[in-house]
Protein backbone atom coordinates (compact mmCIF):
# COMPACT_ATOMS: atom_id res chain seq x y z
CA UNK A 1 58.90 43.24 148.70
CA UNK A 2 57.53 42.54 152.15
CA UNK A 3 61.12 43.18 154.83
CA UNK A 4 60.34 40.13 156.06
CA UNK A 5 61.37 38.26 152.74
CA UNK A 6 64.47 40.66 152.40
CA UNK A 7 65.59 39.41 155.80
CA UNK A 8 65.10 36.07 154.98
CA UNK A 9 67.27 36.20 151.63
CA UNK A 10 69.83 38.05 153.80
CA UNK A 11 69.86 35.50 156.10
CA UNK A 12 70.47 32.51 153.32
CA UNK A 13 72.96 34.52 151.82
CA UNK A 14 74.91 35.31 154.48
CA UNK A 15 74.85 31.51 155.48
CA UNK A 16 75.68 30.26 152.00
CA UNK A 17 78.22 32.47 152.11
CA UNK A 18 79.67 31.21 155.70
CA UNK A 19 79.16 27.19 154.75
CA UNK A 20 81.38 27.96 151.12
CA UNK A 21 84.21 28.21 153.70
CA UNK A 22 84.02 24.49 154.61
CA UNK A 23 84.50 22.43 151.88
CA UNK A 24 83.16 18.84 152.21
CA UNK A 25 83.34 15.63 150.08
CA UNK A 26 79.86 14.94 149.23
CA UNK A 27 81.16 10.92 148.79
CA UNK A 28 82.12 10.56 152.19
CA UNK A 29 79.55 12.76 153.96
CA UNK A 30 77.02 10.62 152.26
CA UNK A 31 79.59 7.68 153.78
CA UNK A 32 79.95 8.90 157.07
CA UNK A 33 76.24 10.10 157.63
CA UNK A 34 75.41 6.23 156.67
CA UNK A 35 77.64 5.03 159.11
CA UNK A 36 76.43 7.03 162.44
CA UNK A 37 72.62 6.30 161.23
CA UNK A 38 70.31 5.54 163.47
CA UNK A 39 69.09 2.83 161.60
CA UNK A 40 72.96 1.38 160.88
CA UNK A 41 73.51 1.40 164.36
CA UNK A 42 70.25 -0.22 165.55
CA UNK A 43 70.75 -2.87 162.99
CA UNK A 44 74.24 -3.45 164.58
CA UNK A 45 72.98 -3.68 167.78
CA UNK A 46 70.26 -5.90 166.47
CA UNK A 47 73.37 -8.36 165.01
CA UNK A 48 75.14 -8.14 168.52
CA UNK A 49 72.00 -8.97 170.59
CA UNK A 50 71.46 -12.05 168.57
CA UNK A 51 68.76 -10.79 166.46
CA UNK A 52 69.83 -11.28 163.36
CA UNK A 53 65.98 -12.27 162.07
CA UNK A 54 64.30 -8.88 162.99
CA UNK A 55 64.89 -5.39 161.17
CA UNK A 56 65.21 -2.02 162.07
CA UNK A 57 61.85 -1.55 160.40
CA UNK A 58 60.47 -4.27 162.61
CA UNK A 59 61.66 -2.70 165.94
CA UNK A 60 60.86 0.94 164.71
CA UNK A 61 56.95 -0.57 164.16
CA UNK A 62 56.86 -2.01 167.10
CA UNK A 63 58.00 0.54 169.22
CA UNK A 64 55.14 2.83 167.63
CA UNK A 65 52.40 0.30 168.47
CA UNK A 66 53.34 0.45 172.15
CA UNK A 67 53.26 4.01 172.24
CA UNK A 68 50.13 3.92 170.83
CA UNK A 69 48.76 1.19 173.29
CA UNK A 70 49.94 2.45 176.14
CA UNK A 71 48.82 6.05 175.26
CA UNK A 72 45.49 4.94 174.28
CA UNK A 73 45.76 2.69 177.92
CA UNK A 74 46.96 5.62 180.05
CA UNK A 75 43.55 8.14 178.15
CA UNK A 76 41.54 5.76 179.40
CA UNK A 77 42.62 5.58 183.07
CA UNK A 78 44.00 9.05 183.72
CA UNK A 79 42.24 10.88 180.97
CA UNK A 80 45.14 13.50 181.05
CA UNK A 81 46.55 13.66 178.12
CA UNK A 82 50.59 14.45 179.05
CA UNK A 83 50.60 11.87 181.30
CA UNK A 84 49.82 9.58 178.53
CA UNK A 85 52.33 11.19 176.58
CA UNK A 86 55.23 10.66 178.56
CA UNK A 87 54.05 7.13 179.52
CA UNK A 88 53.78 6.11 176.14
CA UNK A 89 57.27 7.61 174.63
CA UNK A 90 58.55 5.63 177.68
CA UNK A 91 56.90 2.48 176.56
CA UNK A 92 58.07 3.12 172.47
CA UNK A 93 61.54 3.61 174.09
CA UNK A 94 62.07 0.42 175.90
CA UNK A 95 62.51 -2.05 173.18
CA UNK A 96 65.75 0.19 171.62
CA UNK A 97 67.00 0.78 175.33
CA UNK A 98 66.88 -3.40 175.98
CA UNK A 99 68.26 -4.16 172.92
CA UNK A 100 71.32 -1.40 172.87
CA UNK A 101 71.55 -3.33 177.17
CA UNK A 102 71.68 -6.83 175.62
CA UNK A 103 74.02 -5.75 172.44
CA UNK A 104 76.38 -4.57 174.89
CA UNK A 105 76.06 -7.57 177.58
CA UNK A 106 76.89 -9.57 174.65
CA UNK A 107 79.93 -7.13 173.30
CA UNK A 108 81.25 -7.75 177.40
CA UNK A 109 81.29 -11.16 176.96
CA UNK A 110 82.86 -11.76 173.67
CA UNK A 111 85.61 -9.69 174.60
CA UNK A 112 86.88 -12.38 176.41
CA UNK A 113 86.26 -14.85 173.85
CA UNK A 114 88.39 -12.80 170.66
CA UNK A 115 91.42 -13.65 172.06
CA UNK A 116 90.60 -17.56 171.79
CA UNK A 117 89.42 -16.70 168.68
CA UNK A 118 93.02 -15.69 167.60
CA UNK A 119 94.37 -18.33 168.87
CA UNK A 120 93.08 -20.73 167.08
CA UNK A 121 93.50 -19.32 163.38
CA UNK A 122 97.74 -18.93 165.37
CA UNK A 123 97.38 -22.45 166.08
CA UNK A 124 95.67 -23.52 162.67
CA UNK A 125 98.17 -21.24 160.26
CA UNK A 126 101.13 -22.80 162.24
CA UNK A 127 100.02 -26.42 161.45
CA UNK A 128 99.80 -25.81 157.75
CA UNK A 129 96.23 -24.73 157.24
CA UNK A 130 95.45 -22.48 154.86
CA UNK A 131 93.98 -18.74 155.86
CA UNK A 132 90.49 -19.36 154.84
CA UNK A 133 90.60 -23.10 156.47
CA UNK A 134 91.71 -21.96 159.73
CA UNK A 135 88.84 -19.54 159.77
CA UNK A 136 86.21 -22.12 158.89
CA UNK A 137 87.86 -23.91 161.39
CA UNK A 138 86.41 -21.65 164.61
CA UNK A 139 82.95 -23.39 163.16
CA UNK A 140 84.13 -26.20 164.86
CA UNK A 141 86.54 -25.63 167.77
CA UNK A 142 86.32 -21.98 168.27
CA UNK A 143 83.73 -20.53 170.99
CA UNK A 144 80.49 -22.00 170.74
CA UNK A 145 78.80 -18.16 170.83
CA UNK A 146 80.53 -17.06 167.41
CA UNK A 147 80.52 -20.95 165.73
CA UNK A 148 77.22 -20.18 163.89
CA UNK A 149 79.29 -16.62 162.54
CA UNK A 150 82.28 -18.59 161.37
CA UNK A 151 80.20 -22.00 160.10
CA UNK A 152 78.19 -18.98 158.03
CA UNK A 153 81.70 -18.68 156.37
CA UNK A 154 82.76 -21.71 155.86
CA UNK A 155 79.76 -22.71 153.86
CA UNK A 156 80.16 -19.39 152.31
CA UNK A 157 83.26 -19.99 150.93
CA UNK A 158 82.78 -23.37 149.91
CA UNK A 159 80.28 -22.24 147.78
CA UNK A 160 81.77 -19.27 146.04
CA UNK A 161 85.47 -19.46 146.88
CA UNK A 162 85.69 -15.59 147.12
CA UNK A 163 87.88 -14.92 149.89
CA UNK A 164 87.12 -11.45 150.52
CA UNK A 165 83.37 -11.08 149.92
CA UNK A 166 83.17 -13.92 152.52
CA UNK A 167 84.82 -11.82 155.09
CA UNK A 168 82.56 -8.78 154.33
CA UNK A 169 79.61 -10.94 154.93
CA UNK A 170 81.36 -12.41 158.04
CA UNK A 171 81.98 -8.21 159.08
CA UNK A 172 78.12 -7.73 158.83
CA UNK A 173 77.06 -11.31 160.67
CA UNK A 174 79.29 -9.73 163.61
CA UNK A 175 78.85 -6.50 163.47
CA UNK A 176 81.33 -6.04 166.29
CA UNK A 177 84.56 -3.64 166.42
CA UNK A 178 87.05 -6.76 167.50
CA UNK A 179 85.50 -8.97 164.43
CA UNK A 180 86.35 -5.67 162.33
CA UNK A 181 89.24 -5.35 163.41
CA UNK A 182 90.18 -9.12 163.07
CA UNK A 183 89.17 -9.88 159.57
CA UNK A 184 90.81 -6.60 158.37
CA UNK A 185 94.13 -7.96 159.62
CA UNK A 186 93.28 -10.92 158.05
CA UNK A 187 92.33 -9.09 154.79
CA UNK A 188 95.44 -7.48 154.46
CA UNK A 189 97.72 -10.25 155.50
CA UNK A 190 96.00 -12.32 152.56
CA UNK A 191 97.01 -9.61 150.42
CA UNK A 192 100.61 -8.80 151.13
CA UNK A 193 101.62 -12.31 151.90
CA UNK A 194 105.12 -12.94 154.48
CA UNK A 195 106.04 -14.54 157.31
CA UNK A 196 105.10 -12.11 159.63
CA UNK A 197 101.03 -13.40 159.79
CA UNK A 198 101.97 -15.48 163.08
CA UNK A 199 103.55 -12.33 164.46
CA UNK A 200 100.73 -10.25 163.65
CA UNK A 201 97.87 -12.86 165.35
CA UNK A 202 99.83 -13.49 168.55
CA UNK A 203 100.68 -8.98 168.95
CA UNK A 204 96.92 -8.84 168.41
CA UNK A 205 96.01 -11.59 170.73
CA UNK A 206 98.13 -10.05 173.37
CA UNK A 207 96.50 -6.30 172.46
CA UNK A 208 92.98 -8.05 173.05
CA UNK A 209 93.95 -9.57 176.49
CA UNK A 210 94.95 -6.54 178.01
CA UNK A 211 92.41 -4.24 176.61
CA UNK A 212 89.51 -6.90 177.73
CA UNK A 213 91.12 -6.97 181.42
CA UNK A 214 91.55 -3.47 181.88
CA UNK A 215 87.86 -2.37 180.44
CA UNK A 216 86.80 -5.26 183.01
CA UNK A 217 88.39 -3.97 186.27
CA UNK A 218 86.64 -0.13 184.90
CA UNK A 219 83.83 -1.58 184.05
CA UNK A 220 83.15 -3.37 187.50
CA UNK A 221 84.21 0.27 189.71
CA UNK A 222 82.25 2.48 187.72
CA UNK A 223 79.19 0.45 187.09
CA UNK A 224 77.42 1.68 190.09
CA UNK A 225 77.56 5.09 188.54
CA UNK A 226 75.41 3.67 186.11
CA UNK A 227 73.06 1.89 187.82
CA UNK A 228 72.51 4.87 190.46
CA UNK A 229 71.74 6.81 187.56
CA UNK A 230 69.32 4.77 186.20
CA UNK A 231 67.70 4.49 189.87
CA UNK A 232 67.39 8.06 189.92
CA UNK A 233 66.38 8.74 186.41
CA UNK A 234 63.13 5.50 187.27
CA UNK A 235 62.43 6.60 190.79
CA UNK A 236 60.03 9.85 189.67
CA UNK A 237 58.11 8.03 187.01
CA UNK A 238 57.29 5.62 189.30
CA UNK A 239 55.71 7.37 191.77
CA UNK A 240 53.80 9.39 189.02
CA UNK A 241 52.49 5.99 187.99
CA UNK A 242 51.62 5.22 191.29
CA UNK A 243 49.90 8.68 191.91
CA UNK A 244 48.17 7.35 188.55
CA UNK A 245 46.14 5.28 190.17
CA UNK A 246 44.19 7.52 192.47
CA UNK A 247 42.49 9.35 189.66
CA UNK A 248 41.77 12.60 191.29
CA UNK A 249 44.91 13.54 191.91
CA UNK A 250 46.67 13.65 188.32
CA UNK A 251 43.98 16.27 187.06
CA UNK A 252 46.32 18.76 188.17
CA UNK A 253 48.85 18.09 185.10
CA UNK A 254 46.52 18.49 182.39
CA UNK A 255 46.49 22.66 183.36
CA UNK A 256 49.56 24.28 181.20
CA UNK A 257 51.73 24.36 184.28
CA UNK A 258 51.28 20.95 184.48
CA UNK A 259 52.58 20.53 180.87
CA UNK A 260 55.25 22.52 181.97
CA UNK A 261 56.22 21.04 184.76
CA UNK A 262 56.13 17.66 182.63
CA UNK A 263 58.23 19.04 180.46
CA UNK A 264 60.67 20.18 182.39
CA UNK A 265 60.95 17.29 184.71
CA UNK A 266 61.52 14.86 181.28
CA UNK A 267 64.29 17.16 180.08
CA UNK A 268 65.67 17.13 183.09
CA UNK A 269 65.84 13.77 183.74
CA UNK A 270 67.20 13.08 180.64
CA UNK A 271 70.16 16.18 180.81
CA UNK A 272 71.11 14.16 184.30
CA UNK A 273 70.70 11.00 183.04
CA UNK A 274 72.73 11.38 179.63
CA UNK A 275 75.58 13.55 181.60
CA UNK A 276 76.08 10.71 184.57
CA UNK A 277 76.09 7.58 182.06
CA UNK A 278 78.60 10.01 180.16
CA UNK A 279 80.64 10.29 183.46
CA UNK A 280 80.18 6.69 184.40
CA UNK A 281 80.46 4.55 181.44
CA UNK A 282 83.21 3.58 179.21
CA UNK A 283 83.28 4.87 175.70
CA UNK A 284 82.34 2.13 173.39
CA UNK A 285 84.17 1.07 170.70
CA UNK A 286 83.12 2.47 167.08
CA UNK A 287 83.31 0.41 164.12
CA UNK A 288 85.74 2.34 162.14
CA UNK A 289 86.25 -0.29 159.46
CA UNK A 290 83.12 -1.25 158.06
């Protein structure tokens, strides 16, 4: 038997051997791994934008066909090939970064707007309304941006009358860590029953206040942290598509150092750019109860 074989059945074993020692629940790996997709999260972000008509699939395709055209675009004027390379996975990156921009514009403002949001089911539950009527009732006097969300429930539950499947549906119209949050504590205070609902909407209410006016005053010191990283991350590419249109002088890259340099210059661009939006930005909120 060749060494090189033995060495590679060493090396399995040996790993097998190491990964026994961490046990793992094959249910909620599977769980887990479904909820930090790449696909779960860009149809999230798809929900927050506003998108709610185009897929993952549809955005994935997409982004393909503008690498392809702007490859194919970038051949044809520069005829160097890693120019067109890095042009194009810009272009087929674009329509996930503007989407992931707008899904969080949109998670800034409705921050603002939970709060409301809880006050009116307070409001509704203290005038005699029943839980599921003072949801259906945001359709029509909550905040006009989540009224389509809530009127989606009310017709919902008018036509099947099951409480809880309504508010999973109403979780996945959302798709936002406040909503989850919300119709959780409205889950369980369906469940258990009490006095203590009104309690529990006007401690959350207050909870959503504060957090939305301290991520707010963050938000506005550290967002030119952001924005200077995004001008420095732009400001090479642009000048290499400006150099792109003197066609003599890109010829230069399509040697192997200019691959390398290429390729060094787009990792580290992105090292810089992923370590001062890391230092600059808030941590977003996950959504821990799908």
């Amino acid at each position: 038997m060749s060494p090189l074989i033995v060495g590679l059945l060493f090396g399995a074993g040996v790993f097998c051997i190491y990964w026994s020692f961490w046990p793992q629940d094959a249910g909620s790996t599977t769980k887990d791994r479904g909820r930090v997709g790449f696909v779960t999260e860009l149809r999230d972000h798809l929900n927050q934008a506003g998108y709610t008509t185009v897929t993952p699939t549809n955005v994935i395709v997409g982004s393909a066909v503008l690498f392809i055209a702007v490859f194919l675009a970038f051949i044809v004027a520069t005829s160097v090939v890693p120019i067109a390379l890095c042009f194009g996975t810009i272009a087929a990156l674009t329509p996930i970064s503007m989407i992931r921009m707008r899904a969080r514009r949109q998670r800034s403002r409705l921050r603002d707007l939970w709060p409301d949001v809880v006050d009116n089911i307070t409001s509704g539950v203290r005038a005699g309304l029943a839980l599921p009527e003072a949801l259906a009732q945001i359709a029509v006097r909550g905040p006009e941006e989540l009224r389509p969300a809530f009127a989606g429930f009310a017709e919902d539950y008018r036509a099947t009358g099951r409480f809880h499947d309504c508010l999973d549906r109403l979780k996945d119209s959302l798709s936002d860590p406040v909503a989850d949050r919300l119709v959780e504590s409205l889950r369980i205070a369906r469940e258990v029953g009490g006095s203590d609902l009104g309690k529990l909407l006007r401690t959350l209410s207050a909870f959503l206040r504060e957090d939305a006016r301290t991520r707010a005053e963050l938000e506005t010191r550290q967002s030119w942290t952001v924005n200077a990283a995004r001008l420095a991350v732009a400001a090479p590419w642009i000048v290499l598509a400006m150099l792109a249109l003197r066609g003599g002088s890109l010829q230069a890259y399509a040697l192997p150092a200019g691959w390398f340099i290429l390729a060094a210059g787009t990792g580290v661009c992105v090292v810089a750019y992923r370590l001062m939006v890391w230092i600059g930005r808030l941590p977003e909120e996950e959504r821990v109860l799908r």
